[in-house]
N, C-alpha and C. Protein backbone atom coordinates (compact mmCIF):
# COMPACT_ATOMS: atom_id res chain seq x y z
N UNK A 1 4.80 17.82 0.78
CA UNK A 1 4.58 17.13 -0.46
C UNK A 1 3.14 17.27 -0.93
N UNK A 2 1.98 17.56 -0.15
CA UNK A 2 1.18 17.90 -0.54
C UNK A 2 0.60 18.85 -1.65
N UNK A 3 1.38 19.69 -2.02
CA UNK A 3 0.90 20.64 -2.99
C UNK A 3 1.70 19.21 -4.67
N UNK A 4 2.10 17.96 -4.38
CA UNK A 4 2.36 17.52 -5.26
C UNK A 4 1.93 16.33 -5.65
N UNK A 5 1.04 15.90 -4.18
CA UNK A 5 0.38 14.37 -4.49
C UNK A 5 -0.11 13.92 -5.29
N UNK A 6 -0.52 15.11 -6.40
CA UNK A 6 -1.56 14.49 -7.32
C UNK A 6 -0.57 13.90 -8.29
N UNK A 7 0.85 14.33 -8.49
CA UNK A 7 1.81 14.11 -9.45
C UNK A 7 1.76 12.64 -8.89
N UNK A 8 1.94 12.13 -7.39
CA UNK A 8 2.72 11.15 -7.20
C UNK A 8 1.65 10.19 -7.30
N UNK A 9 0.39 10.37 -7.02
CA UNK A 9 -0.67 9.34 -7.26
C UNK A 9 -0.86 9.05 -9.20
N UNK A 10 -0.10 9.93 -9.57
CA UNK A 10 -0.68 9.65 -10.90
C UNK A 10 0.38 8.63 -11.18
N UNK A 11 2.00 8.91 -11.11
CA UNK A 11 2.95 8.46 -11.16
C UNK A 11 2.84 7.39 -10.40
N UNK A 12 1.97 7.00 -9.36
CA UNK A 12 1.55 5.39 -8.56
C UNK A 12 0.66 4.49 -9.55
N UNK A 13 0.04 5.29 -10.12
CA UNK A 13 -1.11 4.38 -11.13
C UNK A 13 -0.68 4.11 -12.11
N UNK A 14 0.53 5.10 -13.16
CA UNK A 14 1.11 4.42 -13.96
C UNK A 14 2.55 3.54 -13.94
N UNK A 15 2.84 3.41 -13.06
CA UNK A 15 3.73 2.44 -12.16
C UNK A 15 2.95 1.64 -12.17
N UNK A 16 1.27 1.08 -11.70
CA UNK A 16 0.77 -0.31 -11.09
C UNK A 16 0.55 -0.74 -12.79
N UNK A 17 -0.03 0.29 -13.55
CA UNK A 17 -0.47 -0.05 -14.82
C UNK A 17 1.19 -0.85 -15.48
N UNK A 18 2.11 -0.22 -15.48
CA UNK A 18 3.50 -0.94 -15.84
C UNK A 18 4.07 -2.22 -15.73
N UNK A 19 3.64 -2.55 -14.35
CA UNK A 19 3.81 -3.65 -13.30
C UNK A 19 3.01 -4.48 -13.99
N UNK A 20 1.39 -4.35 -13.80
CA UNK A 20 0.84 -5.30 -14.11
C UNK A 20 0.97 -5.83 -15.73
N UNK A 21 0.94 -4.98 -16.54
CA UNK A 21 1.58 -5.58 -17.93
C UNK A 21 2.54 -6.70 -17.90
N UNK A 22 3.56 -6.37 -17.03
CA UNK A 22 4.46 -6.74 -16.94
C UNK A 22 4.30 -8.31 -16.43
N UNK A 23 3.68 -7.81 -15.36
CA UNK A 23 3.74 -9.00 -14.06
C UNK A 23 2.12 -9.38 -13.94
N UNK A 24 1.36 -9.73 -14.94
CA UNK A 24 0.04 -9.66 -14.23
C UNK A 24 -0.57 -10.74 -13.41
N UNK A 25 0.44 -11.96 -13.20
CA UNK A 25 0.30 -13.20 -12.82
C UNK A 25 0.01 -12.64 -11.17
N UNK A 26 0.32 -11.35 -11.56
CA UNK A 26 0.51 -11.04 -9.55
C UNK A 26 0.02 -9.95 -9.29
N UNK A 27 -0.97 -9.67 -10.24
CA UNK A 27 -1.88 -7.88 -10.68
C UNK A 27 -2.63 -7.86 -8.88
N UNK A 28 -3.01 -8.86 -8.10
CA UNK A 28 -3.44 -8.68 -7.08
C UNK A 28 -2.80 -7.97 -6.09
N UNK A 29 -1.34 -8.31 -5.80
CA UNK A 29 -0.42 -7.89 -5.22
C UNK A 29 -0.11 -6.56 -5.48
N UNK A 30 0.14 -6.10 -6.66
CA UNK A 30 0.90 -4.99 -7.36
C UNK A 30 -0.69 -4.02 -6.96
N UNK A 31 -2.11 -4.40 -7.01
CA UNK A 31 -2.89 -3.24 -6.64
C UNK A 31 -2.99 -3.09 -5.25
N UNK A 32 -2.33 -4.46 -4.04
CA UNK A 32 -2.39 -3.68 -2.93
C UNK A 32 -1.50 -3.24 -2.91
N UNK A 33 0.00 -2.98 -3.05
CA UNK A 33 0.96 -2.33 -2.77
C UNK A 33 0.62 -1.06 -3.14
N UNK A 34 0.42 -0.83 -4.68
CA UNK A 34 -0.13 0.51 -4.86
C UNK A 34 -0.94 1.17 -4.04
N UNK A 35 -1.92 0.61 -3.29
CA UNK A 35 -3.23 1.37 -2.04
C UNK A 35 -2.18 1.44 -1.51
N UNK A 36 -1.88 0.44 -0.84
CA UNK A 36 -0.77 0.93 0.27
C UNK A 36 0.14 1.90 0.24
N UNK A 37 0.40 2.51 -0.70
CA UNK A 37 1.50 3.26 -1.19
C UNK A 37 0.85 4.18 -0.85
N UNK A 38 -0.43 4.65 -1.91
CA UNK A 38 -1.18 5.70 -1.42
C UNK A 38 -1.50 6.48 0.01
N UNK A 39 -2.03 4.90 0.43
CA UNK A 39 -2.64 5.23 1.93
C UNK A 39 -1.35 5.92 3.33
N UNK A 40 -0.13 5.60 2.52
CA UNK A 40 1.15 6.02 3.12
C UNK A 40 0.91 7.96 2.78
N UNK A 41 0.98 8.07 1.18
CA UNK A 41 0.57 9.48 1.34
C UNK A 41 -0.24 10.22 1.45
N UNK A 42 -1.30 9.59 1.48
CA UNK A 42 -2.82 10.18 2.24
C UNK A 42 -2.53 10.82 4.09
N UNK A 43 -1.68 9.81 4.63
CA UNK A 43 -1.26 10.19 5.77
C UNK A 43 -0.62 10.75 6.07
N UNK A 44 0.75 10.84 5.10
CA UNK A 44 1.59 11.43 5.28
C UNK A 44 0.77 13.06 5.15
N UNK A 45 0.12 13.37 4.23
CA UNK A 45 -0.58 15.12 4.17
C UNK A 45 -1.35 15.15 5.66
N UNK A 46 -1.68 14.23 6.46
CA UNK A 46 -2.08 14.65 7.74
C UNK A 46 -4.04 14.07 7.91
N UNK A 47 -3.93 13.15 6.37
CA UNK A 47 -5.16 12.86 6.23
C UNK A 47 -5.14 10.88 6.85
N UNK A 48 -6.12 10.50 6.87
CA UNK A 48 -6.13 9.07 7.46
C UNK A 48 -5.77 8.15 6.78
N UNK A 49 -5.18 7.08 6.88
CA UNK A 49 -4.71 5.85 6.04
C UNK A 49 -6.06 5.57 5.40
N UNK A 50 -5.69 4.28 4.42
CA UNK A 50 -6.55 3.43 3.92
C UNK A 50 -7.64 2.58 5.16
N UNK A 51 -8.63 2.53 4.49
CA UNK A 51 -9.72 2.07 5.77
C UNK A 51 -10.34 2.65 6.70
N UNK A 52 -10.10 4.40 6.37
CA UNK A 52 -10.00 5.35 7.63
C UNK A 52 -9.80 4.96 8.66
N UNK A 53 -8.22 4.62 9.29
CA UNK A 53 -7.86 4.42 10.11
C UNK A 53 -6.10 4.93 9.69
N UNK A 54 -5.58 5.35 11.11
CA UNK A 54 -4.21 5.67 10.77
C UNK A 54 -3.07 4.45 10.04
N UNK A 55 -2.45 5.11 10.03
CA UNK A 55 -1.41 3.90 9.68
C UNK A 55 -1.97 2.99 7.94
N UNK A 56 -2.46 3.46 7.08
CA UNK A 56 -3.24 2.51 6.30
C UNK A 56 -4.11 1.14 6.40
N UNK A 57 -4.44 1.13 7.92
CA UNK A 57 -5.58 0.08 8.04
C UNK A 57 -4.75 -1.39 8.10
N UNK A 58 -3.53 -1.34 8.26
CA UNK A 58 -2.85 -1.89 8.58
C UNK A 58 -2.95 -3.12 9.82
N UNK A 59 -2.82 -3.94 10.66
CA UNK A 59 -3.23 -5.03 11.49
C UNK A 59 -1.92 -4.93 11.70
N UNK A 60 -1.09 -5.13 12.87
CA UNK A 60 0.09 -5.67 13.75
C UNK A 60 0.00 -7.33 13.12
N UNK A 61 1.75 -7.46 12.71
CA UNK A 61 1.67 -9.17 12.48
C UNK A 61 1.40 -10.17 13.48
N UNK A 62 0.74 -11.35 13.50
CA UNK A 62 0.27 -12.20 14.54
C UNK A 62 1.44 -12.57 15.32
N UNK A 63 1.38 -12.67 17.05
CA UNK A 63 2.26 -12.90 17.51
C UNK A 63 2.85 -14.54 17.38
N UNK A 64 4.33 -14.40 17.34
CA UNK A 64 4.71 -15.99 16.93
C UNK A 64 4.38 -17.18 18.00
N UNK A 65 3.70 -18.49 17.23
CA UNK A 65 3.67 -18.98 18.37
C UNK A 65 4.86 -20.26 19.01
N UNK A 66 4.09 -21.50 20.19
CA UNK A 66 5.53 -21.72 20.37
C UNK A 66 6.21 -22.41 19.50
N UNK A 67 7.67 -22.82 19.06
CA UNK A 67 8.06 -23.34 18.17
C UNK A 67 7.64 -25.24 18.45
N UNK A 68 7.86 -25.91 17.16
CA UNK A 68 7.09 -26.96 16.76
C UNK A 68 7.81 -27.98 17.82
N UNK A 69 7.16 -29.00 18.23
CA UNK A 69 7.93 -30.20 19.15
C UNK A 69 9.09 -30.78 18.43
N UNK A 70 9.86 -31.92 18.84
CA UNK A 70 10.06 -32.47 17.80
C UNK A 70 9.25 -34.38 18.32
C-alpha cells in the first residue's frame, strides 16, 4: 500500500475535516483517531508508529483491579 499512502492520508484528513464539521463537540477525539489511523499506516509501510515507537505509541490498558466490596 505504500506506493498509495499519500491517497489514504489525504482521504484521512478529509474524513477528520468531515467529521469534525459534523461532530465538532468531539473534534478532540476525531483528531486522535485520525493520528491513530495514520500511525497504523506509517507502520504498516515498515516505518514506526506515532511517538516513534512501534505499535503507534500506544500503552497496554491498565490491569483490572480487585472488584469493589460490598
Amino acid at each position: 500500500m505504500s506506493k498509495h499512502s499519500d491517497k489514504v492520508t489525504q482521504g484521512l484528513d478529509k474524513a477528520n475535516e468531515v467529521a469534525k464539521s459534523k461532530f465538532g463537540q468531539h473534534s478532540d477525539k476525531i483528531d486522535s483517531a485520525t493520528q491513530k489511523a495514520k500511525g497504523l499506516l506509517n507502520k504498516g509501510e515498515g516505518g514506526q508508529g506515532e511517538g516513534g515507537q512501534p505499535g503507534g505509541g500506544q500503552q497496554p490498558p491498565p490491569k483490572p483491579g480487585p472488584p469493589p466490596g460490598r
